[in-house]
Protein backbone atom coordinates (compact mmCIF):
# COMPACT_ATOMS: atom_id res chain seq x y z
CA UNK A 1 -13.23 -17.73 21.32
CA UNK A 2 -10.68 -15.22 19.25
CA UNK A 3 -9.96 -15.63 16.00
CA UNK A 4 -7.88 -14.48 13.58
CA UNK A 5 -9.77 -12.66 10.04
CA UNK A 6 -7.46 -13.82 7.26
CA UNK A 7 -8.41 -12.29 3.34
CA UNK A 8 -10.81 -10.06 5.60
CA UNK A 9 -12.15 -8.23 2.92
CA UNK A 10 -14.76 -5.45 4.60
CA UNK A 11 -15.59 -8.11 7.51
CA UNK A 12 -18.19 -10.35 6.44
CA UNK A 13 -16.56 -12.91 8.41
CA UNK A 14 -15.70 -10.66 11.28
CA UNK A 15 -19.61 -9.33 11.60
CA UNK A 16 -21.00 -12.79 11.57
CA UNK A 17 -18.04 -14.02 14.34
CA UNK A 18 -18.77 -10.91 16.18
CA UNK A 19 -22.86 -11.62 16.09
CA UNK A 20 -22.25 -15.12 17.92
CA UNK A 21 -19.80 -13.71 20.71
CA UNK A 22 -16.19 -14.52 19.20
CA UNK A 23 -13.33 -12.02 19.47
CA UNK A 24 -11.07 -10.98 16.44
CA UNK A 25 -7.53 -10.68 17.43
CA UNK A 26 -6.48 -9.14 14.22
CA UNK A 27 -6.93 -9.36 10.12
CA UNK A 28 -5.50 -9.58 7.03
CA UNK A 29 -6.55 -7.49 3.91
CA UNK A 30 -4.34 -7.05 1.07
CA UNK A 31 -6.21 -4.63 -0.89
CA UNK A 32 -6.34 -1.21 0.35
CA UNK A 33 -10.14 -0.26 -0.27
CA UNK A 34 -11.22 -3.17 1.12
CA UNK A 35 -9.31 -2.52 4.25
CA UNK A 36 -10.39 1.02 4.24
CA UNK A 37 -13.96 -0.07 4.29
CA UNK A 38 -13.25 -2.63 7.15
CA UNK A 39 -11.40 0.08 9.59
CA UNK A 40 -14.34 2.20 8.67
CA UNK A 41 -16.65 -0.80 10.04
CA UNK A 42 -15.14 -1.95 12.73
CA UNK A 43 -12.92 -0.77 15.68
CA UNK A 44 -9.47 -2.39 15.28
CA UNK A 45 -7.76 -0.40 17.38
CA UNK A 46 -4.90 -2.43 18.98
CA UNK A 47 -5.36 -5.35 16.97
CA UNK A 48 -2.81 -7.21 14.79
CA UNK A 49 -2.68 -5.09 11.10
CA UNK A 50 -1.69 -7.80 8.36
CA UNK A 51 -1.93 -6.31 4.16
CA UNK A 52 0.38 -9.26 1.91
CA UNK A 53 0.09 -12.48 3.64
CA UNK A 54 2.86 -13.80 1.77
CA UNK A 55 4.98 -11.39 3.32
CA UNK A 56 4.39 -12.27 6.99
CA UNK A 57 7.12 -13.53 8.29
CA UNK A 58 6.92 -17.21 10.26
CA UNK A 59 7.82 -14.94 13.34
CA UNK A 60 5.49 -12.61 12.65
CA UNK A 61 2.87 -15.33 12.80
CA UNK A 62 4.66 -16.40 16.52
CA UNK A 63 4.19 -13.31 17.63
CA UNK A 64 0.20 -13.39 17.57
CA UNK A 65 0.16 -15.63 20.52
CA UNK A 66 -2.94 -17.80 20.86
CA UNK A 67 -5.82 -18.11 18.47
CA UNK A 68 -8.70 -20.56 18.92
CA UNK A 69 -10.02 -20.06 15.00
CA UNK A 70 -8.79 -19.10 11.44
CA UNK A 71 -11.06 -17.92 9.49
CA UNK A 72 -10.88 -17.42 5.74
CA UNK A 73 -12.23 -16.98 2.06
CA UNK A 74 -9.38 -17.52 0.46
CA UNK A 75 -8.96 -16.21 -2.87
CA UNK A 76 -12.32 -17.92 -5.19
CA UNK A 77 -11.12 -16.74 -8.70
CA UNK A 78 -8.85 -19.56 -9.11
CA UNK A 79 -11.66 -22.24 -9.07
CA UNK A 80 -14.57 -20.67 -10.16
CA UNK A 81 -16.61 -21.29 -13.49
CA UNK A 82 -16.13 -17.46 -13.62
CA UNK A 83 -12.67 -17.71 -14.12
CA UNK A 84 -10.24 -19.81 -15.82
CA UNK A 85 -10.78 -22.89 -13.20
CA UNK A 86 -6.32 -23.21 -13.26
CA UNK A 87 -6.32 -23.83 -9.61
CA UNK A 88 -3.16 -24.54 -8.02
CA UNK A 89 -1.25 -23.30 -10.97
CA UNK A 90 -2.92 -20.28 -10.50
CA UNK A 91 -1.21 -17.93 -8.24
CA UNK A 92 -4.10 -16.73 -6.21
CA UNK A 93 -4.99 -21.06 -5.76
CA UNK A 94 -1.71 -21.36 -3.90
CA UNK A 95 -2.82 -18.77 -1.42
CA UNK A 96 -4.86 -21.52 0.32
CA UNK A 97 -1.17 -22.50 1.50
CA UNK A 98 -0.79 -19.52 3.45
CA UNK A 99 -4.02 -20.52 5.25
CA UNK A 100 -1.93 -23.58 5.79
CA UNK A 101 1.24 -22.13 6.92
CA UNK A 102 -0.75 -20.10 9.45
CA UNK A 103 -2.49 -22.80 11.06
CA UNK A 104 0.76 -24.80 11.09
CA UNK A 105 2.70 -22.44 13.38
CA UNK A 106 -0.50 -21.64 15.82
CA UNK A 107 -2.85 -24.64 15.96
CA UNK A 108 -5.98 -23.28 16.28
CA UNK A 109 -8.79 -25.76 17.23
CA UNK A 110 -10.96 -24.71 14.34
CA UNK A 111 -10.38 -23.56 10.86
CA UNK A 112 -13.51 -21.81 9.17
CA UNK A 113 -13.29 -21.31 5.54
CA UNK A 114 -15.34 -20.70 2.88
CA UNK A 115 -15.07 -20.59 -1.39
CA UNK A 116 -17.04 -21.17 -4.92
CA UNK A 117 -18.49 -24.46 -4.85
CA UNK A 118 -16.57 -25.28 -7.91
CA UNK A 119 -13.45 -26.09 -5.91
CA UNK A 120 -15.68 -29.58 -5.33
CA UNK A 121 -15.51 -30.90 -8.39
CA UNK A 122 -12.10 -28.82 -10.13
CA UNK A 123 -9.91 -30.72 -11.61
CA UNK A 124 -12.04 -33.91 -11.20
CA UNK A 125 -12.21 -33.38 -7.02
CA UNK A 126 -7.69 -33.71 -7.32
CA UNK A 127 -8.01 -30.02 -6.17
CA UNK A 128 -10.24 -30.22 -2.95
CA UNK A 129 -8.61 -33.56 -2.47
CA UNK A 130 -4.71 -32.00 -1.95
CA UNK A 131 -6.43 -29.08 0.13
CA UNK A 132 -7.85 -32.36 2.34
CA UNK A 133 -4.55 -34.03 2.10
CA UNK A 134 -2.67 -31.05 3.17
CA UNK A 135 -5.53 -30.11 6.50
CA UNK A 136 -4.71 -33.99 7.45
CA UNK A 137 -1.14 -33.68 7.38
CA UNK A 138 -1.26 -30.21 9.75
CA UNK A 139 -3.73 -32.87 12.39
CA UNK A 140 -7.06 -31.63 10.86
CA UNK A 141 -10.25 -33.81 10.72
CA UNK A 142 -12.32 -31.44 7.98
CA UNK A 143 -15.94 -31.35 6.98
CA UNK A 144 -17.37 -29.14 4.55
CA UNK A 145 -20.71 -28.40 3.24
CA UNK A 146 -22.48 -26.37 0.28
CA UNK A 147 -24.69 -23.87 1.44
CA UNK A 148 -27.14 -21.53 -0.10
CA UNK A 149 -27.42 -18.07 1.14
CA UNK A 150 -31.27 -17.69 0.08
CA UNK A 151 -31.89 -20.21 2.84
CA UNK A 152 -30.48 -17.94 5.28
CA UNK A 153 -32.65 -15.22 5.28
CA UNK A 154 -31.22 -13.03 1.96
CA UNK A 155 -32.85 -13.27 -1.09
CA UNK A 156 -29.39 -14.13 -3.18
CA UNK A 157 -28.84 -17.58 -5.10
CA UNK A 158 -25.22 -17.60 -3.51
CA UNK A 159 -23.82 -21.49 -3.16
CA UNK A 160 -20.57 -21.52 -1.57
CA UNK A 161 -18.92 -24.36 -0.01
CA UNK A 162 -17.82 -24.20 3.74
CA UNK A 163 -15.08 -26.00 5.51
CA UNK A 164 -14.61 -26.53 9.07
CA UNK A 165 -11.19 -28.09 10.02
CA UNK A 166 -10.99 -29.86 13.32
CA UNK A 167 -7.60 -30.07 15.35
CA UNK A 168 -7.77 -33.62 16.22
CA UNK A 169 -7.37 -33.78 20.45
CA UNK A 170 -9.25 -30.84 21.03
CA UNK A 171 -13.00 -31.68 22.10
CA UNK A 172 -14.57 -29.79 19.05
CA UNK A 173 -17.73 -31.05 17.81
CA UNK A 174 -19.20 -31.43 14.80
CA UNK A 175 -20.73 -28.68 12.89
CA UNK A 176 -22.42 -30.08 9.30
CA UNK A 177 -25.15 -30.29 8.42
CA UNK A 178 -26.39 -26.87 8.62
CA UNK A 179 -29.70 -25.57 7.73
CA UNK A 180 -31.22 -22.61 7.60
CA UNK A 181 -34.82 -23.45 7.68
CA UNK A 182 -36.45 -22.52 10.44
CA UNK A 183 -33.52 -20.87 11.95
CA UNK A 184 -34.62 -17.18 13.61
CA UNK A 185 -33.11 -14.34 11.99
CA UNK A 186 -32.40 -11.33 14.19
CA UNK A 187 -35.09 -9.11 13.35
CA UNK A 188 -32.99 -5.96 12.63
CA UNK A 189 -30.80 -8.39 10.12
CA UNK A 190 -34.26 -9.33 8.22
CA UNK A 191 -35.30 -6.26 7.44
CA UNK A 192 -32.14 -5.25 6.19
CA UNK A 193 -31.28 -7.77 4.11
CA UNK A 194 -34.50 -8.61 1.72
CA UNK A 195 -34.42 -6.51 -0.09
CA UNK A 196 -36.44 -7.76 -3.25
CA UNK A 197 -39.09 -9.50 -0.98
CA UNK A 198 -39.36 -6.89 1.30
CA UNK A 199 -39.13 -4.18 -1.41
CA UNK A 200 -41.13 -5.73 -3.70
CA UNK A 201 -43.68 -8.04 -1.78
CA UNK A 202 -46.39 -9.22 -4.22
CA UNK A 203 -46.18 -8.86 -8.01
CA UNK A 204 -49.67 -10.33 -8.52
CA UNK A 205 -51.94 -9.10 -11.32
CA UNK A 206 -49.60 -6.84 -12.36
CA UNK A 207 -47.90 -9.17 -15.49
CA UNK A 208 -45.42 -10.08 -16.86
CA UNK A 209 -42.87 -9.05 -18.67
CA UNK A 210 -40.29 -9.78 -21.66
CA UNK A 211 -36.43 -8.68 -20.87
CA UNK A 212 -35.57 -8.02 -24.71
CA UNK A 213 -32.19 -10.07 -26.65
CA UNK A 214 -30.09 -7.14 -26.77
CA UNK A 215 -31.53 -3.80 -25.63
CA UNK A 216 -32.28 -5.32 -21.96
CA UNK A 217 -35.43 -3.15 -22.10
CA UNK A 218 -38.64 -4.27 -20.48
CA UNK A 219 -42.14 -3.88 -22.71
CA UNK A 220 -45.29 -5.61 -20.70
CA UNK A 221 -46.78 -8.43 -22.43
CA UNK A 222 -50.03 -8.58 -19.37
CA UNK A 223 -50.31 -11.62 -18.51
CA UNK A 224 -49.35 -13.51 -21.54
CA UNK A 225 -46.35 -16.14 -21.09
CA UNK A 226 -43.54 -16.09 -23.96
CA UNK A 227 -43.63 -19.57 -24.35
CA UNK A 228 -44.61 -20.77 -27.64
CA UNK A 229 -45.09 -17.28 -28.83
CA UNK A 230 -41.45 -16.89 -30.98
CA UNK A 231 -40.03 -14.09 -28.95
CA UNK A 232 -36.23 -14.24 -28.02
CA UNK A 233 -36.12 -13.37 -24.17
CA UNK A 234 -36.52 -14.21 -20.52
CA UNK A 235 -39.28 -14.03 -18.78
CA UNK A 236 -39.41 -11.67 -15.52
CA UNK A 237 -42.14 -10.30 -13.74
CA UNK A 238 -42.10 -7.10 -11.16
CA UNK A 239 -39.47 -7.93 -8.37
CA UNK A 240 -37.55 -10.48 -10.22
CA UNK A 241 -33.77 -9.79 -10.64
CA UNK A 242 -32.11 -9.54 -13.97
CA UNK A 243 -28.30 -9.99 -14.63
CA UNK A 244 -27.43 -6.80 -16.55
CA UNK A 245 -24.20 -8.79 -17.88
CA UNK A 246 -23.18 -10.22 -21.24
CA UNK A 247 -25.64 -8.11 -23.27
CA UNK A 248 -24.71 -10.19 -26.28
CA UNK A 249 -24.18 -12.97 -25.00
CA UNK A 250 -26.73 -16.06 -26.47
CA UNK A 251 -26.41 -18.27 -23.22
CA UNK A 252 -25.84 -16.08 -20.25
CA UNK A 253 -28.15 -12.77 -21.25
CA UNK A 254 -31.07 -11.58 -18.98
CA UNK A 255 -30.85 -14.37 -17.06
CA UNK A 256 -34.11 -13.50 -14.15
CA UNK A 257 -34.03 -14.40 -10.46
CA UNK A 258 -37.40 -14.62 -9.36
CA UNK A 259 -38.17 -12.68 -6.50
CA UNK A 260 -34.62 -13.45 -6.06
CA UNK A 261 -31.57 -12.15 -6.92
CA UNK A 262 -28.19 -14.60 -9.00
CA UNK A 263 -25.44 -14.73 -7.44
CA UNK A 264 -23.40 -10.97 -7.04
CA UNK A 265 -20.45 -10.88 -8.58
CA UNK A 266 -17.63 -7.87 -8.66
CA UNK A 267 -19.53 -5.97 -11.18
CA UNK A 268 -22.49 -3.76 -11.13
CA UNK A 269 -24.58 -6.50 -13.15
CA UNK A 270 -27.74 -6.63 -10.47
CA UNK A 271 -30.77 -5.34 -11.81
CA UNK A 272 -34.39 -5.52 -10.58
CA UNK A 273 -37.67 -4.87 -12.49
CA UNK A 274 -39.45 -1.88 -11.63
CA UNK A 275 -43.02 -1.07 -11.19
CA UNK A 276 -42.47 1.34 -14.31
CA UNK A 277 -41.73 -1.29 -16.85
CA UNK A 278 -37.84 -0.58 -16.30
CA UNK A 279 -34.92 -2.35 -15.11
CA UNK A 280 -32.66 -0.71 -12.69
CA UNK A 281 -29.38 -1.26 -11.96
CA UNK A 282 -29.43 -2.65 -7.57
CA UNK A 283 -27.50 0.27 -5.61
CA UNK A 284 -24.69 -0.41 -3.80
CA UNK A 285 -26.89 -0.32 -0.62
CA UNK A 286 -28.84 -3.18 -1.44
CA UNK A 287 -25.96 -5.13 -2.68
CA UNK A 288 -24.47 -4.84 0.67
CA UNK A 289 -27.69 -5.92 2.11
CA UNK A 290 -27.84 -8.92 0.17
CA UNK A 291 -25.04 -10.01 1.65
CA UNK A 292 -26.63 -9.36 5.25
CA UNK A 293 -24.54 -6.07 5.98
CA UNK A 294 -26.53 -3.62 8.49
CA UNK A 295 -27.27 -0.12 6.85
CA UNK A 296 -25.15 1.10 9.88
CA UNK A 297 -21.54 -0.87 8.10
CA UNK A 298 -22.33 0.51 4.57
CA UNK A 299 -22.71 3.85 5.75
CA UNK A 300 -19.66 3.99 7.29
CA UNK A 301 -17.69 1.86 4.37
CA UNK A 302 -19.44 4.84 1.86
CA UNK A 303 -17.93 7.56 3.45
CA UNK A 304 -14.59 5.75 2.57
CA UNK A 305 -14.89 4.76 -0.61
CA UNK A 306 -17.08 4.76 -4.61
CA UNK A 307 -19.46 2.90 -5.40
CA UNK A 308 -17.49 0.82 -7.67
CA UNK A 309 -15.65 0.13 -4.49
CA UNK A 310 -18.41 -0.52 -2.89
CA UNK A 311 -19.99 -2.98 -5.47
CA UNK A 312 -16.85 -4.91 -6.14
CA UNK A 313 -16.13 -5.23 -2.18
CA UNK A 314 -20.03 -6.62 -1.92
CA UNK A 315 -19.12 -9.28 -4.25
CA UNK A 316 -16.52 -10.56 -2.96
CA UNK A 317 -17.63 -10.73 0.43
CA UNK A 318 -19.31 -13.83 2.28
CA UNK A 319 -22.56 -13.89 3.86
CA UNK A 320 -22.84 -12.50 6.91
CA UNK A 321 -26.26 -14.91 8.10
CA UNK A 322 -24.33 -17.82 6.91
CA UNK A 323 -21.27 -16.62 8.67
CA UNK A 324 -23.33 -16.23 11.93
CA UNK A 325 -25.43 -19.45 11.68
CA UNK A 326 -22.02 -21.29 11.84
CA UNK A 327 -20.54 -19.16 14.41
CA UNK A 328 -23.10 -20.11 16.72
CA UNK A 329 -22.21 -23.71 16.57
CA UNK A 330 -18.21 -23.05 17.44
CA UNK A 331 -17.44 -24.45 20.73
């Protein structure tokens, strides 16, 4: 089927849409690094070029001619714990509307978006309830579901909630609920994409270790557990991920993945615990591979753009497994 990549960012969407035999038409990318990674990525030659979606005109939208699926991570800021949580009287909350206005003028059969699972429960649920309100009045039936990337074959705590609409007289069928257990994962895409398991396979016998209040050092304790003992840390153990954030913070410092890594954000606030007592900082490689990009796409987005770039644009990308899993079950 073709779709249509709205708030593209590098292609996360595209990649996974691509994987299960869908066409992209065109995109939508407002920010230019972003875009300049997703050029880099993918051939859009002849395609439909879209930056400020508020600045596409109604007839602009006309003129795409047929499209079978939005897709869409609309702007997540607006509703997650991570920011303010002012939804709708945020600016970037309203953008969801342009999602709207776009399906309004070409009736797609499906729309496939994606956010923070916060927009579930903002506002006590009035949020999610006027984006429902709003699908229904455009002829949408809409299901949704919260899914965890680590179940889909990346070793990232990443919950985000999914929504598929459903033009109502079209013979769609339904999608949720999705899981990833037991699902194969391309074998290329595996190896990729674990990077702590895969990088870091078995951490027995070698101890454990004490992530430190505020210096974020490592110092091995063997195998001795800090419970009980009166030191002020986390516990994290070769492998484990560490968020490098909020050094001084007395709720949200060192917290440890283990074997996996929290959720990325914009930042470069991954770390991962060495062999060498140390934590290092995750590269922008593995970053990208935690959110199931080939080697072959960062490569290509590198040669484009920093590595501040390149960390902010993993963050704020989807999943491409997740992405792909769903895919699969568009008809």
């Amino acid at each position: 089927m073709k779709f249509l990549d709205l708030f593209a960012g590098i292609g996360g969407f595209r990649l996974g849409m691509e994987s299960a035999g869908h066409e992209c038409i065109g995109f939508c990318e407002i920010d230019k690094f972003a875009r300049a990674s997703y050029k880099a990525i993918h051939d859009t030659r002849g395609e439909i070029e879209l930056h400020d979606i508020t600045a596409v005109s109604d007839e602009s939208i006309r003129r795409i001619g047929r499209v079978d699926i939005i897709c869409g991570g609309f702007p997540c800021q607006a509703f997650s714990i991570a920011g303010n949580r002012r939804g709708f009287e945020d600016t970037r909350g309203t953008l969801f509307f342009e999602i709207a206005r776009f399906a309004s003028i070409l009736r797609p059969r499906y729309l496939f978006l994606e956010n923070v699972k916060g927009l579930l429960n903002h506002d006590g649920g009035a949020t999610f309830e006027t984006i429902l309100g709003a699908l229904d009045e455009l002829g949408y039936n809409v299901e949704w579901q919260n899914i965890n990337s680590k179940n889909f074959g990346v070793p990232q705590n990443r919950e985000r909630v999914f929504i598929i609409g459903h033009l109502r007289g079209e013979r769609t069928r339904r999608i949720f609920p999705l899981s990833g257990t037991g699902r194969k994962v391309d074998k290329h895409q595996e190896q990729s994409t674990n990077t702590l398991t895969t990088r870091y396979p078995n951490s027995q016998g070698v101890g454990s270790y004490i992530i430190e209040s505020e210096s974020q050092k490592v110092r091995s304790i063997g195998n001795i557990h800090p419970s009980g003992n009166g030191m002020n840390g986390a516990e994290a153990e070769v492998g484990d991920s560490v968020n490098l954030s909020h050094p001084n913070s007395k709720t949200r410092r060192g917290r440890v993945g283990k074997k996996i890594a929290n959720t990325l954000l914009t930042g470069e606030s991954q770390g991962v615990v060495d062999p060498d007592f140390r934590i290092r900082k995750l590269t922008p490689r593995e970053c990208w591979r935690l959110q199931g990009f080939p080697d072959w796409a960062f490569d290509k987005a590198q040669e484009v753009n920093s590595n501040s770039q390149l960390y902010k644009q993993a963050g704020n990308s989807v999943t491409v497994n997740v992405i792909a899993a769903i895919a699969k079950e568009l008809e």
